[in-house]
Protein backbone atom coordinates (compact mmCIF):
# COMPACT_ATOMS: atom_id res chain seq x y z
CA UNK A 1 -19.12 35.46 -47.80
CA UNK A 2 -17.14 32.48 -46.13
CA UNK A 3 -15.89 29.73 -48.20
CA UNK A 4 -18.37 26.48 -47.20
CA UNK A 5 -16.04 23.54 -46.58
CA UNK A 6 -18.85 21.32 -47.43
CA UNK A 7 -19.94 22.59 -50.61
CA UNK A 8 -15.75 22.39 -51.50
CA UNK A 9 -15.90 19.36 -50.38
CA UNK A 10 -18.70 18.36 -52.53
CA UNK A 11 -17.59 20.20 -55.61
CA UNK A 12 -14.20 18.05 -55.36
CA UNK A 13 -16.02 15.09 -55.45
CA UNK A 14 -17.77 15.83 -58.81
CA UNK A 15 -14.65 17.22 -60.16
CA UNK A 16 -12.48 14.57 -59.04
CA UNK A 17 -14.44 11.92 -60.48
CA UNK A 18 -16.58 14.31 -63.66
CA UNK A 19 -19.76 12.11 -62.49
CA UNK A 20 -22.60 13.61 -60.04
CA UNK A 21 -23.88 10.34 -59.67
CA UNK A 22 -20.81 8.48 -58.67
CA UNK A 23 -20.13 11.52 -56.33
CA UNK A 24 -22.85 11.31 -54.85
CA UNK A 25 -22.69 7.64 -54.21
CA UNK A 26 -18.98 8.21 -52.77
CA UNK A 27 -20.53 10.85 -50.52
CA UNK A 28 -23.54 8.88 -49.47
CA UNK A 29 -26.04 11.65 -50.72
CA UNK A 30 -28.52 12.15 -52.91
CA UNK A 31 -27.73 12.94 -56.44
CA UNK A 32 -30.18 16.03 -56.43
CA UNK A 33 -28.90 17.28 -53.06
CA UNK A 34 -25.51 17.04 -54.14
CA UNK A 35 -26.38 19.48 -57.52
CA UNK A 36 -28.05 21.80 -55.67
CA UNK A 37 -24.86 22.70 -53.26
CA UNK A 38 -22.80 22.62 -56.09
CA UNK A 39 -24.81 25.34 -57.55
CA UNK A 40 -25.02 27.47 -54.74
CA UNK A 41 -21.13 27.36 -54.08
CA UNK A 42 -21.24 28.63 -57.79
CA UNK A 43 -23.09 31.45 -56.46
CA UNK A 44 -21.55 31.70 -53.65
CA UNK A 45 -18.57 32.42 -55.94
CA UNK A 46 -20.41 34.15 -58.78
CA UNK A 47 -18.37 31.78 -60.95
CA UNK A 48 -19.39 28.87 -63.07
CA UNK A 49 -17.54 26.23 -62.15
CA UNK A 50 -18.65 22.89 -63.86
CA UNK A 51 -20.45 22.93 -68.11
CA UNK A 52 -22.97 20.08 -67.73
CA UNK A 53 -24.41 18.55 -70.95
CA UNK A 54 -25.47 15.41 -72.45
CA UNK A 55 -21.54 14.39 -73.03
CA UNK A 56 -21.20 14.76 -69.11
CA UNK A 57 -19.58 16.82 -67.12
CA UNK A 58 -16.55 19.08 -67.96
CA UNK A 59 -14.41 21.66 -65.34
CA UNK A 60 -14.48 25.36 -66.61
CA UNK A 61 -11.15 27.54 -65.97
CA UNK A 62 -12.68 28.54 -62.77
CA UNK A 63 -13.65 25.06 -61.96
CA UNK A 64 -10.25 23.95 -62.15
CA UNK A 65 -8.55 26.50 -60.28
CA UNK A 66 -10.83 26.14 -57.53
CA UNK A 67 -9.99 22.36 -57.97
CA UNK A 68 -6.29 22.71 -57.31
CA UNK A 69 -6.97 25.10 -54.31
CA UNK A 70 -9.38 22.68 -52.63
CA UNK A 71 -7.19 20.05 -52.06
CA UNK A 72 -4.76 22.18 -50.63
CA UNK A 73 -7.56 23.49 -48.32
CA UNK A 74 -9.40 20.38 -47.53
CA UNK A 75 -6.27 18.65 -46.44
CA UNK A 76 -5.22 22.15 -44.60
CA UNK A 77 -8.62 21.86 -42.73
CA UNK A 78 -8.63 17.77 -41.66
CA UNK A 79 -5.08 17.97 -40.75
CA UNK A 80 -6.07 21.00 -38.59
CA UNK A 81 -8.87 19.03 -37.08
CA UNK A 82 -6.99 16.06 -35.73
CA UNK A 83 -4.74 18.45 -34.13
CA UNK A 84 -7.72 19.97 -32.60
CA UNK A 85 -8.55 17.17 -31.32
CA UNK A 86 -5.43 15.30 -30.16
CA UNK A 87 -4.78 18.62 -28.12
CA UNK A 88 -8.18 18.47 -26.65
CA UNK A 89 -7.48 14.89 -26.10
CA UNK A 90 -4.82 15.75 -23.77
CA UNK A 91 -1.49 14.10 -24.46
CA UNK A 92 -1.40 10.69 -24.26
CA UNK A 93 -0.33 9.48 -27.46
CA UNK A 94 3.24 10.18 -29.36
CA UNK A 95 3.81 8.96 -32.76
CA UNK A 96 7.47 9.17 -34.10
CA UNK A 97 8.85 8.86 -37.51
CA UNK A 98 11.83 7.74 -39.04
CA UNK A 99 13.54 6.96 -42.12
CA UNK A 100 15.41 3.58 -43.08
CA UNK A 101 17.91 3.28 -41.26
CA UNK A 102 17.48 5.12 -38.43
CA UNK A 103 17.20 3.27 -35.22
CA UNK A 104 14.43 5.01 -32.26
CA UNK A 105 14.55 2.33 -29.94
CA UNK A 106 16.59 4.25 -27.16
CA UNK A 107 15.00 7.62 -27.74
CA UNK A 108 11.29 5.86 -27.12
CA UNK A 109 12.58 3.53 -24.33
CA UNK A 110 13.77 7.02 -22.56
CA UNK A 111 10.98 8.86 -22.99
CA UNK A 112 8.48 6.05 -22.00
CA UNK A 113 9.57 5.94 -19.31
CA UNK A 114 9.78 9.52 -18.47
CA UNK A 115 6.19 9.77 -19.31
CA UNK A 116 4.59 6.13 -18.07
CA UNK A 117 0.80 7.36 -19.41
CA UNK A 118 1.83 8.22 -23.09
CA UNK A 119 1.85 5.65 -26.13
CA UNK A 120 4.72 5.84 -28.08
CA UNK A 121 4.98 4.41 -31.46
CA UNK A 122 6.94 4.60 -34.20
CA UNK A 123 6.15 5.01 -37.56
CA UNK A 124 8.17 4.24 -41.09
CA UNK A 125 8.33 7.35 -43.08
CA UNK A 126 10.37 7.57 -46.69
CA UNK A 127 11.66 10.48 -48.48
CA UNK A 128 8.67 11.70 -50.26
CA UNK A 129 6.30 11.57 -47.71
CA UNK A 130 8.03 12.72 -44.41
CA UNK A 131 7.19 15.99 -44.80
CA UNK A 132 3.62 15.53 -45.68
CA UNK A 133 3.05 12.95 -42.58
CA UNK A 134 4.45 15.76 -40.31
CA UNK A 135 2.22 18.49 -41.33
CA UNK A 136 -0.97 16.50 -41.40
CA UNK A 137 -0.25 15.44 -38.18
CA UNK A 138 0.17 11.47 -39.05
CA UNK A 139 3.18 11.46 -37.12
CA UNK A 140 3.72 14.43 -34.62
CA UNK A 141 7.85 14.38 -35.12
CA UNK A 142 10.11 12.52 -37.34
CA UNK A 143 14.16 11.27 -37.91
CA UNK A 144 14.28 12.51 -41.66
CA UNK A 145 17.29 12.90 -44.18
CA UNK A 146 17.47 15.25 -46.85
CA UNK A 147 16.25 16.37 -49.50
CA UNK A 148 13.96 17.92 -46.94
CA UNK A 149 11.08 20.89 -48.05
CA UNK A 150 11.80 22.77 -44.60
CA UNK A 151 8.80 25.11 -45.25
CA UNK A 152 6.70 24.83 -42.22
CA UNK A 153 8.99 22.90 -40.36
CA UNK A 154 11.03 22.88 -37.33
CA UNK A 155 14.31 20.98 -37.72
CA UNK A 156 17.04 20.13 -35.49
CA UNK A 157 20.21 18.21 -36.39
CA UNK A 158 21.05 15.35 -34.34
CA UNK A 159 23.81 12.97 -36.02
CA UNK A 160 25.87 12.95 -39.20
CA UNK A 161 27.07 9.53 -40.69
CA UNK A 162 28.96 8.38 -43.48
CA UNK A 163 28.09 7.37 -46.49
CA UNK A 164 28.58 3.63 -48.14
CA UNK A 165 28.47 2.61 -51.80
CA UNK A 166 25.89 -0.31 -52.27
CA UNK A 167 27.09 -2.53 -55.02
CA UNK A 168 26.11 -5.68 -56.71
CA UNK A 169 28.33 -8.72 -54.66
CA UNK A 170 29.98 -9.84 -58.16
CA UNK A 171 31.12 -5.31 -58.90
CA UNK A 172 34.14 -5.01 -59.96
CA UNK A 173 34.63 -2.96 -57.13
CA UNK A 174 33.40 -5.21 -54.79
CA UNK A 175 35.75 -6.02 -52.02
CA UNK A 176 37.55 -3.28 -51.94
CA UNK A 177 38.65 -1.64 -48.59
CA UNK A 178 37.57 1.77 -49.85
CA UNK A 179 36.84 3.91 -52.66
CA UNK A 180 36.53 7.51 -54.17
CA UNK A 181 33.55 9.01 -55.70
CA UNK A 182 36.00 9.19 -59.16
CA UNK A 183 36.04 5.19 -58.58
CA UNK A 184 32.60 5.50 -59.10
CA UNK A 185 32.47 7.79 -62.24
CA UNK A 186 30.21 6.33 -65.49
CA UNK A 187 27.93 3.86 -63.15
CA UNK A 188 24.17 4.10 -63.51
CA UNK A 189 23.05 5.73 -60.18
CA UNK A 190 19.81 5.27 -58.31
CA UNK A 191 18.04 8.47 -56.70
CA UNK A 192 15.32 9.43 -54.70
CA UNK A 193 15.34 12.31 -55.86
CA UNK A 194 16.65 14.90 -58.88
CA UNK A 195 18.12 12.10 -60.55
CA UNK A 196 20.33 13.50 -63.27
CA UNK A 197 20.31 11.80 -67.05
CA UNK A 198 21.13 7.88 -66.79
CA UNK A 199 19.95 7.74 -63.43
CA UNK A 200 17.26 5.72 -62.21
CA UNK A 201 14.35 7.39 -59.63
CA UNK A 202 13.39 4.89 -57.07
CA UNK A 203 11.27 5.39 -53.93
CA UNK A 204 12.01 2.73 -51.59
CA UNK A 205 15.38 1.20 -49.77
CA UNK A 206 13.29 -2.16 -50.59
CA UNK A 207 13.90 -0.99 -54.25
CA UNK A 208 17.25 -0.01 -53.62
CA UNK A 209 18.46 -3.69 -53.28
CA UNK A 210 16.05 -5.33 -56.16
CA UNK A 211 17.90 -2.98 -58.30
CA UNK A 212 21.22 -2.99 -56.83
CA UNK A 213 21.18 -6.72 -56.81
CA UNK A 214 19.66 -7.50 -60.31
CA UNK A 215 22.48 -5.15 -61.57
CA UNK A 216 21.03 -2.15 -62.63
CA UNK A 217 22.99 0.31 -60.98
CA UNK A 218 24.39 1.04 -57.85
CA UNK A 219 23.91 3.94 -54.93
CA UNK A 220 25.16 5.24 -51.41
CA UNK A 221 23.78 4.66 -48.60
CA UNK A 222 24.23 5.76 -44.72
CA UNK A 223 26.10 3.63 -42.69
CA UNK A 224 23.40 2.38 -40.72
CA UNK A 225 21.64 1.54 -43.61
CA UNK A 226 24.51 -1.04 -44.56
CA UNK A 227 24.41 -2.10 -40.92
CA UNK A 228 20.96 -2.84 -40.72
CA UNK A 229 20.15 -4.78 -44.00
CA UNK A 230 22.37 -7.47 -45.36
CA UNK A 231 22.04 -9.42 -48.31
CA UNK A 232 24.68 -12.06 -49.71
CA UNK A 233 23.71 -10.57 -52.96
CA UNK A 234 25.00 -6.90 -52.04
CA UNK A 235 28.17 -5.88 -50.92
CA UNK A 236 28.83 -2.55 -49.37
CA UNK A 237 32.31 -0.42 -49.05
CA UNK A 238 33.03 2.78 -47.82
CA UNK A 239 33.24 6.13 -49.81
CA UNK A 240 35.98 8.51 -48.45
CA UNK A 241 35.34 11.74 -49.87
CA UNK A 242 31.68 11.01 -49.84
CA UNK A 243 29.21 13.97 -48.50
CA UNK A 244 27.87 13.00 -45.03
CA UNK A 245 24.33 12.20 -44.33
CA UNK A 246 22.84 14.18 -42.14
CA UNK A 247 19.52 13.17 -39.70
CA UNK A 248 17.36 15.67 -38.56
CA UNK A 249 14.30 15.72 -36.20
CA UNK A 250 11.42 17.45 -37.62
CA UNK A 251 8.10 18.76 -36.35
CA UNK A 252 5.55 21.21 -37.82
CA UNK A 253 7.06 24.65 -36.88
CA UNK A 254 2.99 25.32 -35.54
CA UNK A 255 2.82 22.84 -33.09
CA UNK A 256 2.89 23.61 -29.53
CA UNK A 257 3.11 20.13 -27.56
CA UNK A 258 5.68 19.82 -24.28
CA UNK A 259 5.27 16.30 -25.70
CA UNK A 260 7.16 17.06 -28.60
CA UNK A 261 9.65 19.27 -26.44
CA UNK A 262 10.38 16.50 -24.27
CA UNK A 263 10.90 14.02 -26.95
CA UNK A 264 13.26 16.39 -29.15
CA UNK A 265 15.51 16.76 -25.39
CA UNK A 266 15.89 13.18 -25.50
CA UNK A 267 16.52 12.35 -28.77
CA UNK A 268 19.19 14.94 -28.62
CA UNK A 269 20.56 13.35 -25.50
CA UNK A 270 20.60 9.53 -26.88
C-alpha cells in the first residue's frame, strides 16, 4: 500500500507536539478525525506507532523512526510541489542567493535585461542554510562558499579571493601591512563551522563583528567581506599564506530551467 502523505502529515503533528488536541487545533481538524487517521496509518503500517494513556501520549520505536523519516519526506514532497508549480507557472520569476559578501548586482542587471518579463531578486543566504534554500526551491541558484554539502547539487566555480584577518582596532596586530597565519597562532578563532577546541561557533557575519569588536576573538574573512563592511571598531589586514576563498554557483543538480542556464552563463561572464 502507498504511504498517505496526509495521514504522515497528521501523525507528525501529534508526534511533534505529544498532544492530539493541540494537533488537531494546529491542523484545524477535529480531534476525533484526527485519531482516527492516525490509527489507520498504524494499520496501514501494521505498526503501533503512538502508546496513549492517561499520562498522555508517548512515541513507540516505530513511532519515532517513522518520525525522523517524515520530515525528511514531507519537506521532500512540498519542496517538490513548488517546483511543480513554478514550472507550470512558466518562468517568470528568478530568485538568486548569495552569501555576505558577495555582490549580484551586475549578474541580475545582465540578465534582466536579457529576459525583460522575468523578476529577479536576490536573496541573503548564510552558511548553514544555503544548501537547504536550494533544494527546497526557496531560491532557485545561489553564490555560496564552503563548507558546502554538494550532495544533490550542481556547482560551478566562478571567483577565488583572498582572505583577510578581522581583528579588534586596538590588536596588537592591528596595523600591520601583512601577516602570516603563524602571526596568528594561540588567538581564539571564530567558525562557522567545525570549530576546533577554544574556538567559538558563530552563525552570522553580523556576529562576526559583535565578537570581533567586543574582543573575543578574531577570524578571516574574504576580501569583499572587508570591503563591504567597515567599522572604526575593526581593523582588517591581509593574510599571505592564507587558503583562498572560493565562490561557487549552486543549483539543485534536478532542476531543469533554461532560466537557471542562462543565469549561470552570465554570472560566469560578469
Amino acid at each position: 500500500m502507498d504511504l498517505d502523505l496526509r495521514k504522515v502529515r497528521y501523525f507528525t503533528a501529534v508526534a511533534e507536539q505529544l498532544h492530539f488536541g493541540r494537533a488537531a487545533e494546529s491542523l484545524h481538524i477535529a480531534q476525533p478525525v484526527l485519531s482516527r487517521q492516525v490509527r489507520a496509518l498504524e494499520k496501514d503500517l501494521d505498526a503501533t506507532l503512538l502508546e496513549r494513556d492517561s499520562h498522555g501520549v508517548t512515541l513507540t520505536p516505530a513511532g519515532r523512526q517513522l518520525l525522523d523519516d517524515a520530515r525528511q519526506l514531507l519537506a521532500a514532497a512540498d519542496a517538490t510541489r513548488r517546483r511543480v508549480r513554478r514550472a507550470a507557472r512558466g518562468p517568470r520569476r528568478l530568485v538568486v542567493g548569495f552569501r555576505a559578501g558577495v555582490v549580484v548586482t551586475r549578474a541580475l542587471r545582465v540578465f534582466g535585461a536579457a529576459h525583460p518579463g522575468v523578476e529577479v531578486h536576490a536573496r541573503r543566504v548564510e552558511w548553514d542554510d544555503q544548501e537547504r534554500l536550494i533544494l527546497d526551491g526557496t531560491v532557485d541558484l545561489a553564490y555560496v562558499r564552503r563548507p558546502i554539502d554538494e550532495r544533490g547539487l550542481t556547482l560551478v566555480p566562478l571567483y577565488t579571493e583572498e582572505r583577510v584577518a578581522m581583528l579588534p582596532a586596538h590588536h596588537r596586530l592591528a596595523g600591520k601591512q601583512d601577516l602570516a597565519l603563524a602571526d596568528l597562532a594561540g588567538e581564539r578563532r571564530l567558525r562557522y563551522a567545525d570549530p576546533l577546541p577554544g574556538d567559538l561557533p558563530i552563525r552570522t557575519v553580523e556576529e562576526k563583528f559583535e565578537c570581533v569588536a567586543g574582543g573575543a576573538g578574531i577570524t578571516l574573512v574574504p576580501t569583499s567581506v572587508a570591503e563591504q563592511y567597515s567599522r572604526p571598531d575593526i581593523t582588517y589586514v591581509p593574510v599571505r599564506d592564507a587558503e583562498p576563498d572560493q565562490v561557487f554557483l549552486a543549483w539543485a543538480a534536478s532542476r531543469r530551467a533554461p532560466l537557471i542556464t542562462d543565469f549561470a552563463r552570465v554570472a560566469r561572464q560578469v
